[in-house]
C-alpha atoms as a PDB file:
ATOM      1  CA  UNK A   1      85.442 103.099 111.328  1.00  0.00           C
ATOM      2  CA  UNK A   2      82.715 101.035 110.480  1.00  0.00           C
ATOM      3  CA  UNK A   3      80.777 101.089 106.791  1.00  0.00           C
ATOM      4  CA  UNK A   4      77.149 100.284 105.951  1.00  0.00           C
ATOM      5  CA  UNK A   5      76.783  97.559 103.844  1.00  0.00           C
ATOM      6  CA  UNK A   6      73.237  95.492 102.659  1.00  0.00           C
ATOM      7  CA  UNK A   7      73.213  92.223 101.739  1.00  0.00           C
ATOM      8  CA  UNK A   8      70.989  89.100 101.361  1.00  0.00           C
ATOM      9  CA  UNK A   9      71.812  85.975 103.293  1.00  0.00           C
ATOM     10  CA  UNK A  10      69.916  82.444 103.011  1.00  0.00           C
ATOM     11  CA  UNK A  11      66.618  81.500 105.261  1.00  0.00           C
ATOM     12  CA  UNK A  12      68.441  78.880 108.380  1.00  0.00           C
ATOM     13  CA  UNK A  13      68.671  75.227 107.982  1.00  0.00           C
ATOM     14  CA  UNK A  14      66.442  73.345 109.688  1.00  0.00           C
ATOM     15  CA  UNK A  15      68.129  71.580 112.828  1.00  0.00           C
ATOM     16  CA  UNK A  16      71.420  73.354 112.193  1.00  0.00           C
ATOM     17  CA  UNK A  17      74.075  74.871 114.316  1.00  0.00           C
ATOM     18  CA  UNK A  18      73.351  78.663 114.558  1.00  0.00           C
ATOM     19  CA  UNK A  19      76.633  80.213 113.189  1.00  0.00           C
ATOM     20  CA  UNK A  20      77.117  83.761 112.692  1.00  0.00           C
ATOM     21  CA  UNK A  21      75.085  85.859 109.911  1.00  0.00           C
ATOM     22  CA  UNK A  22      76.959  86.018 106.778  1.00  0.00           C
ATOM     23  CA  UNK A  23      75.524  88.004 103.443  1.00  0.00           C
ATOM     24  CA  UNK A  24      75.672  85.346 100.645  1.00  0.00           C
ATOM     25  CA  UNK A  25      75.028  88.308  98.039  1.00  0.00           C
ATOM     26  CA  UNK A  26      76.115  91.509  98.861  1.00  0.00           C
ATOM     27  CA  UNK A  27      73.853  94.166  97.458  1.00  0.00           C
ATOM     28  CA  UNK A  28      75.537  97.409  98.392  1.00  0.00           C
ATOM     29  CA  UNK A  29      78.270  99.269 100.118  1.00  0.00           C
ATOM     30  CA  UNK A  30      77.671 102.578 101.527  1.00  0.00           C
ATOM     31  CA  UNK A  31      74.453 103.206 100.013  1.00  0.00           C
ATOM     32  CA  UNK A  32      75.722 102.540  96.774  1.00  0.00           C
ATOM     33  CA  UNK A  33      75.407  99.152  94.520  1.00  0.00           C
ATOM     34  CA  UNK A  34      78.199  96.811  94.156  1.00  0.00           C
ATOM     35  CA  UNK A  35      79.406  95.884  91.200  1.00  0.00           C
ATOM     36  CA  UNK A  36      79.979  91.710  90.291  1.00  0.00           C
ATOM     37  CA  UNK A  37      83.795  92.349  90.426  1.00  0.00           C
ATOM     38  CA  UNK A  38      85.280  92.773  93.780  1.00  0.00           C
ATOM     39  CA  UNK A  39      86.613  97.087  93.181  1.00  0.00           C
ATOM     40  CA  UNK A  40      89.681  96.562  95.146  1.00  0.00           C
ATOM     41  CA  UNK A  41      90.776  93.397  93.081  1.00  0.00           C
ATOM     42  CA  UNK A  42      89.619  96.110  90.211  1.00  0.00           C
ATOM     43  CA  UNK A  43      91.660  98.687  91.409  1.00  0.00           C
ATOM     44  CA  UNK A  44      94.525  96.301  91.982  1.00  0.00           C
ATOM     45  CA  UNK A  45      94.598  94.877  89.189  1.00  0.00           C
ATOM     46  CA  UNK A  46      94.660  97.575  87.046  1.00  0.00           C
ATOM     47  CA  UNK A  47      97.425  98.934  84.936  1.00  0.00           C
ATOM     48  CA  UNK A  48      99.329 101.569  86.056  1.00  0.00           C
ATOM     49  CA  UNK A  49      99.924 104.302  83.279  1.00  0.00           C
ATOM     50  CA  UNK A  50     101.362 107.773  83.108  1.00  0.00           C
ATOM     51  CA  UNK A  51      99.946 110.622  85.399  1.00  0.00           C
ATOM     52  CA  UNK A  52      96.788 112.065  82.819  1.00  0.00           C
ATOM     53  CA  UNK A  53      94.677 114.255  82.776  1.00  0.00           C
ATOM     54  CA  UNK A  54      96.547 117.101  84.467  1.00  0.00           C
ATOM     55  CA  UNK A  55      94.886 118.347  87.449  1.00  0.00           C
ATOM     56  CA  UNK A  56      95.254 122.471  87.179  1.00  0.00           C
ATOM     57  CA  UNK A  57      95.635 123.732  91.542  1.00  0.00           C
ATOM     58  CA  UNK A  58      95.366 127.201  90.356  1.00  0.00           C
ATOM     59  CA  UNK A  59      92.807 127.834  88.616  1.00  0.00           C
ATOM     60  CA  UNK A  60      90.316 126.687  92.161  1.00  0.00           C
ATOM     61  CA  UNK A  61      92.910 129.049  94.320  1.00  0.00           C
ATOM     62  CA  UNK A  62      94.941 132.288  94.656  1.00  0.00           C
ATOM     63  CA  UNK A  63      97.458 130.862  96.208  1.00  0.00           C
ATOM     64  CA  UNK A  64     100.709 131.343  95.296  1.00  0.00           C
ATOM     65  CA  UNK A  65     101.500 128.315  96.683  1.00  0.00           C
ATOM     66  CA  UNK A  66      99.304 126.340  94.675  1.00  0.00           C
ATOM     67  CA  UNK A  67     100.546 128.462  91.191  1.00  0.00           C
ATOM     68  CA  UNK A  68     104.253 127.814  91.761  1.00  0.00           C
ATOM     69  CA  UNK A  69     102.966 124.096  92.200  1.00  0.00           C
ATOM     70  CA  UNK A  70     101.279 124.074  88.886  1.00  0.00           C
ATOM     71  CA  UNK A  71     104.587 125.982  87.179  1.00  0.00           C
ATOM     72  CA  UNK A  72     106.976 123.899  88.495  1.00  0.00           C
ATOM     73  CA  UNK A  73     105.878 120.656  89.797  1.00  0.00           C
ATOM     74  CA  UNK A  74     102.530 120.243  88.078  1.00  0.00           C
ATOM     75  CA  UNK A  75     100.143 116.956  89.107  1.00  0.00           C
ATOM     76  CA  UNK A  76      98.197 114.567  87.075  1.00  0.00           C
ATOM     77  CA  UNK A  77      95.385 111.988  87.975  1.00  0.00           C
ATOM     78  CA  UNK A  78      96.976 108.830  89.061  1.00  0.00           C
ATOM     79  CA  UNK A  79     100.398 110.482  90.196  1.00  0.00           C
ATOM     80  CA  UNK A  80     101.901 110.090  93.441  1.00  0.00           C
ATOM     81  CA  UNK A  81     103.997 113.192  94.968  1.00  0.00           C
ATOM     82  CA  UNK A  82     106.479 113.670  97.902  1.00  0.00           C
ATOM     83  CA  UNK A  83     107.423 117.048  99.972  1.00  0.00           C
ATOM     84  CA  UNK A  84     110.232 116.846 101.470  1.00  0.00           C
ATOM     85  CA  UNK A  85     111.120 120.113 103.745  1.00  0.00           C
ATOM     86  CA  UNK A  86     112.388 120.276 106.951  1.00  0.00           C
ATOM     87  CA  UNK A  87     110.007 120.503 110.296  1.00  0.00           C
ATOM     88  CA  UNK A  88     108.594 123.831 110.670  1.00  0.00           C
ATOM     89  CA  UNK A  89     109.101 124.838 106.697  1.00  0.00           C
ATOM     90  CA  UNK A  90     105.204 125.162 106.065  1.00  0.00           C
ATOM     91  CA  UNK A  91     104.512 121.570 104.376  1.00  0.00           C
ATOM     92  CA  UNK A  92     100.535 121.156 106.267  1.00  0.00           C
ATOM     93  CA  UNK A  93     100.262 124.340 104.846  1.00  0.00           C
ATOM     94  CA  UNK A  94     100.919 123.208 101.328  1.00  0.00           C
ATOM     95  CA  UNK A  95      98.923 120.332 102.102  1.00  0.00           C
ATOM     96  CA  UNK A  96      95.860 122.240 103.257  1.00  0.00           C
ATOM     97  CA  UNK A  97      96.270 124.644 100.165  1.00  0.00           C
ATOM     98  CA  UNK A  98      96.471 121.689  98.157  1.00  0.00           C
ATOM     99  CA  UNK A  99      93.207 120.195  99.189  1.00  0.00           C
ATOM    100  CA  UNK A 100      91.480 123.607  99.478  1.00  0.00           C
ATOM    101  CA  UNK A 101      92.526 123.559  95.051  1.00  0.00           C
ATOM    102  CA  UNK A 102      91.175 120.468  94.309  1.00  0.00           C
ATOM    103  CA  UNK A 103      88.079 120.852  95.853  1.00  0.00           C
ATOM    104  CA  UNK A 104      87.361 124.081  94.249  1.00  0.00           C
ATOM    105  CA  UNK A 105      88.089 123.332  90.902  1.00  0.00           C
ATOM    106  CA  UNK A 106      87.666 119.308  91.078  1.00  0.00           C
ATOM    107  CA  UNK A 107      84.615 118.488  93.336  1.00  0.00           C
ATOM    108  CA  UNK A 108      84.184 115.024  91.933  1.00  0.00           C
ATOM    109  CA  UNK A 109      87.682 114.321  93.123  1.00  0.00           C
ATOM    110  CA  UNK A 110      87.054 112.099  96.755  1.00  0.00           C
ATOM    111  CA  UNK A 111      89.161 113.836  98.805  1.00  0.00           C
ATOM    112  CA  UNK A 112      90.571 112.444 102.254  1.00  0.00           C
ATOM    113  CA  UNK A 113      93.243 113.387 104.749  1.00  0.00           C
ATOM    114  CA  UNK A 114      95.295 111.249 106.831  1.00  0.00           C
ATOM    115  CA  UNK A 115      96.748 112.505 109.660  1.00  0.00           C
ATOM    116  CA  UNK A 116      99.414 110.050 111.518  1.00  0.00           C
ATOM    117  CA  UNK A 117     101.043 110.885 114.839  1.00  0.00           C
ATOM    118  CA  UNK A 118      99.977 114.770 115.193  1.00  0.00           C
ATOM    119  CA  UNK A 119      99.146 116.526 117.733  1.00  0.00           C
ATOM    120  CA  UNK A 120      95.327 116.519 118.429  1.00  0.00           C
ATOM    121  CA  UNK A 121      94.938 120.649 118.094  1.00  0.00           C
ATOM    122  CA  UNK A 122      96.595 119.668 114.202  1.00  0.00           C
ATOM    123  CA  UNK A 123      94.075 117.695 113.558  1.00  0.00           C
ATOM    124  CA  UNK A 124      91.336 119.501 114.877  1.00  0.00           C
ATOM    125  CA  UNK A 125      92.865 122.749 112.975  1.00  0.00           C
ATOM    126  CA  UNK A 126      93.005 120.477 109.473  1.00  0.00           C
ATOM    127  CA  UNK A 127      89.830 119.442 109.886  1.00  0.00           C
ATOM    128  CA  UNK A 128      88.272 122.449 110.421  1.00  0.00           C
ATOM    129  CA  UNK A 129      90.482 124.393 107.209  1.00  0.00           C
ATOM    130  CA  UNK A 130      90.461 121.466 105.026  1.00  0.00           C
ATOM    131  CA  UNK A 131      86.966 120.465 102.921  1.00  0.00           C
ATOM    132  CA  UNK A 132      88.748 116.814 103.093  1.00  0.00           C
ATOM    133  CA  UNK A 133      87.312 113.908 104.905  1.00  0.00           C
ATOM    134  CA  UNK A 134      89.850 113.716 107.453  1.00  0.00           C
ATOM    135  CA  UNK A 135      90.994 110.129 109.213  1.00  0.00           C
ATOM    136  CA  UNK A 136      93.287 110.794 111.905  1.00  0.00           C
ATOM    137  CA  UNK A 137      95.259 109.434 114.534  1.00  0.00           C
ATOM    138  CA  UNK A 138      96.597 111.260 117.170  1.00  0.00           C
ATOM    139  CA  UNK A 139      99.950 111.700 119.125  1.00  0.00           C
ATOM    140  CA  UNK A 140      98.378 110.088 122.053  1.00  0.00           C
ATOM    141  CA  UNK A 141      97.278 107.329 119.998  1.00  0.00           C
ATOM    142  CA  UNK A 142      99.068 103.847 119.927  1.00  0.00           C
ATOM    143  CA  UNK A 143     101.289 102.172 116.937  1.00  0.00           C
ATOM    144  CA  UNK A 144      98.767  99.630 116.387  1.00  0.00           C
ATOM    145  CA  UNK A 145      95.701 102.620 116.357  1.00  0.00           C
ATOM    146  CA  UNK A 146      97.778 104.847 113.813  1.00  0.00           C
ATOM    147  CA  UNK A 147      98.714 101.444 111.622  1.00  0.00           C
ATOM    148  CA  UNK A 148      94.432 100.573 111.954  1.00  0.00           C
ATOM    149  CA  UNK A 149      93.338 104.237 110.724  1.00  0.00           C
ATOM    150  CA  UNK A 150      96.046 104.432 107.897  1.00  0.00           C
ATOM    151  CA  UNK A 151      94.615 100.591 106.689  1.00  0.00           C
ATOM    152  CA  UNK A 152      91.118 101.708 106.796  1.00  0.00           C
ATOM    153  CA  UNK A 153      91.775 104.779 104.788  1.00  0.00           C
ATOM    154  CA  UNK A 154      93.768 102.807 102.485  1.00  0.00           C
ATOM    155  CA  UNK A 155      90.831 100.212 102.107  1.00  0.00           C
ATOM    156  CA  UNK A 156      88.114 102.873 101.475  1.00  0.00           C
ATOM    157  CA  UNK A 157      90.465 104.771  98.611  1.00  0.00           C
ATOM    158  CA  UNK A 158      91.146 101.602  96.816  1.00  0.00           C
ATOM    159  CA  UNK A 159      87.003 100.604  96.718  1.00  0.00           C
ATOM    160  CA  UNK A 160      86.224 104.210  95.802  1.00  0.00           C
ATOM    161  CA  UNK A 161      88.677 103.539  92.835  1.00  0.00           C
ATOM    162  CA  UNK A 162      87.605 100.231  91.701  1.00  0.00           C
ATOM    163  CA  UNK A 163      84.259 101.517  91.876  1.00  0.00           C
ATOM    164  CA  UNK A 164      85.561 104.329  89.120  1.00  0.00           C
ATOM    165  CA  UNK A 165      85.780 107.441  91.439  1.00  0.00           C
ATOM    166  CA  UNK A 166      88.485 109.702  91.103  1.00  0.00           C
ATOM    167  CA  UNK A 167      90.709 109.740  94.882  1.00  0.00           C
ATOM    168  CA  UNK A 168      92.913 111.495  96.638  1.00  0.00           C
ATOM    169  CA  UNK A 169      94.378 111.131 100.051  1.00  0.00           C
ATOM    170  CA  UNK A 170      97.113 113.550 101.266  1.00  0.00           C
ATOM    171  CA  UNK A 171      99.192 112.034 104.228  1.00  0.00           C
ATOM    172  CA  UNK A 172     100.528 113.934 106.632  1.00  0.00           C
ATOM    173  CA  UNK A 173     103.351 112.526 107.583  1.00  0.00           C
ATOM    174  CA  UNK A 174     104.523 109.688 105.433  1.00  0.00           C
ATOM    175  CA  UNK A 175     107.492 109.873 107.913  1.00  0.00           C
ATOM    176  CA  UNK A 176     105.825 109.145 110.782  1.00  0.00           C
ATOM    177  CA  UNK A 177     103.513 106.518 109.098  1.00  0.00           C
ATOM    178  CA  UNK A 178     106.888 104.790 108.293  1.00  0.00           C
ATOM    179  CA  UNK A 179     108.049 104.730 111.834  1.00  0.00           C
ATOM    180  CA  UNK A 180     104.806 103.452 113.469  1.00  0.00           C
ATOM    181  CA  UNK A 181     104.629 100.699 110.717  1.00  0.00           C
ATOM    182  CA  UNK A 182     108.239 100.057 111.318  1.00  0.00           C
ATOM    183  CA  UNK A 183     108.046 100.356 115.587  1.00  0.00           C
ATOM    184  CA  UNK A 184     105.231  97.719 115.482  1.00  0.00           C
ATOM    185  CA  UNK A 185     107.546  94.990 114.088  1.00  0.00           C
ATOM    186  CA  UNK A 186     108.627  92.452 116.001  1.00  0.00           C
ATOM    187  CA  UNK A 187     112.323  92.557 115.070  1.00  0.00           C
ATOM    188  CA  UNK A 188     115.488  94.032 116.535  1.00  0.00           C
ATOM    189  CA  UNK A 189     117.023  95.791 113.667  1.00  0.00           C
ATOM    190  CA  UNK A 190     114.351  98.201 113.018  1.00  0.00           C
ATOM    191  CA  UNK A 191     115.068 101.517 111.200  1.00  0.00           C
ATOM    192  CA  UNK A 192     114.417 105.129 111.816  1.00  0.00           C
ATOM    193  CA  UNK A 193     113.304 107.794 110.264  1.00  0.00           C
ATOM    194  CA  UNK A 194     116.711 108.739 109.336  1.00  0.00           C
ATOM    195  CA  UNK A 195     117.486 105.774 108.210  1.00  0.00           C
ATOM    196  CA  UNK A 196     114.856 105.599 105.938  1.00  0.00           C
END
């Protein structure tokens, strides 16, 4: 995936070696202006603090997925979450409900997708369901491809945040993005997924 970026670079010395173009300033990133501070060192930087303000599924669905969600295991800006089911139990389905929530009732909420290992008709199905922005690799992809599309995603979320926006990315599987992180390592004693 490739981003737009502007920037101003210095006039050539005179008599120099021509080198590669290099912006000295840059001026903007995706069409919007960059701050002094680098946004990832922002984001990374930051302090971490308890999950706030809640972020209410139901009241952008009629799921009763999504209302159980918000009952039992309810989700707050900055919070990480898990679902752990076994294969064929319905979690894509929670995760499309999910997204299909937040963007109703939480449009300024950057949504993305990432899709690791699935079949391509899963991904096409996602993204045509989901109003994410969905990055995907698929089953016929290799390690180092699904490894590449999970960093880029990562990347993006983490300058969206610096920059202030509000983020989400639902990942689907973090299973399998273990096991292609851990199957591109060089050593011997690698472990599973059940192992994990």
């Amino acid at each position: 995936m490739t981003r737009k970026t502007l920037g101003l670079t210095r006039k050539p010395v005179k008599d120099a070696k021509p080198v590669a173009e290099a912006a000295d300033v840059m001026v903007g990133v995706e069409g919007e202006r960059v701050r002094e501070a680098d946004p990832q060192k922002r984001f990374l930087n930051g302090v971490a603090i308890n999950p706030a303000p809640a972020i209410r599924l139901e009241s952008g669905s009629e799921k009763l997925t999504v209302r159980a969600m918000d009952l039992i295991t309810p989700i707050g800006m900055g919070q990480r979450g898990l679902i752990v089911a076994p294969p064929g139990s319905g979690k894509s389905t929670v995760l499309k409900d999910i997204c299909r929530a937040v963007e109703k009732a939480y449009p300024e909420i950057k949504l993305y997708a990432l899709l690791i290992d699935e079949r391509p008709e899963e991904v096409t199905d996602f993204r045509r369901s989901v109003p994410a922005e969905v990055h995907a690799s698929s089953s016929d992809e290799s390690y180092a491809h699904h490894v590449r599309v999970a960093d880029e995603l990562l990347d993006i979320a983490r300058q969206q945040a610096g920059e202030g926006h509000n983020v989400m990315i639902v990942i689907d599987s973090l299973t399998r993005l273990a096991r292609v992180h851990n199957a591109g390592q060089k050593s011997g004693g690698r472990t599973m997924s059940g192992g994990i």
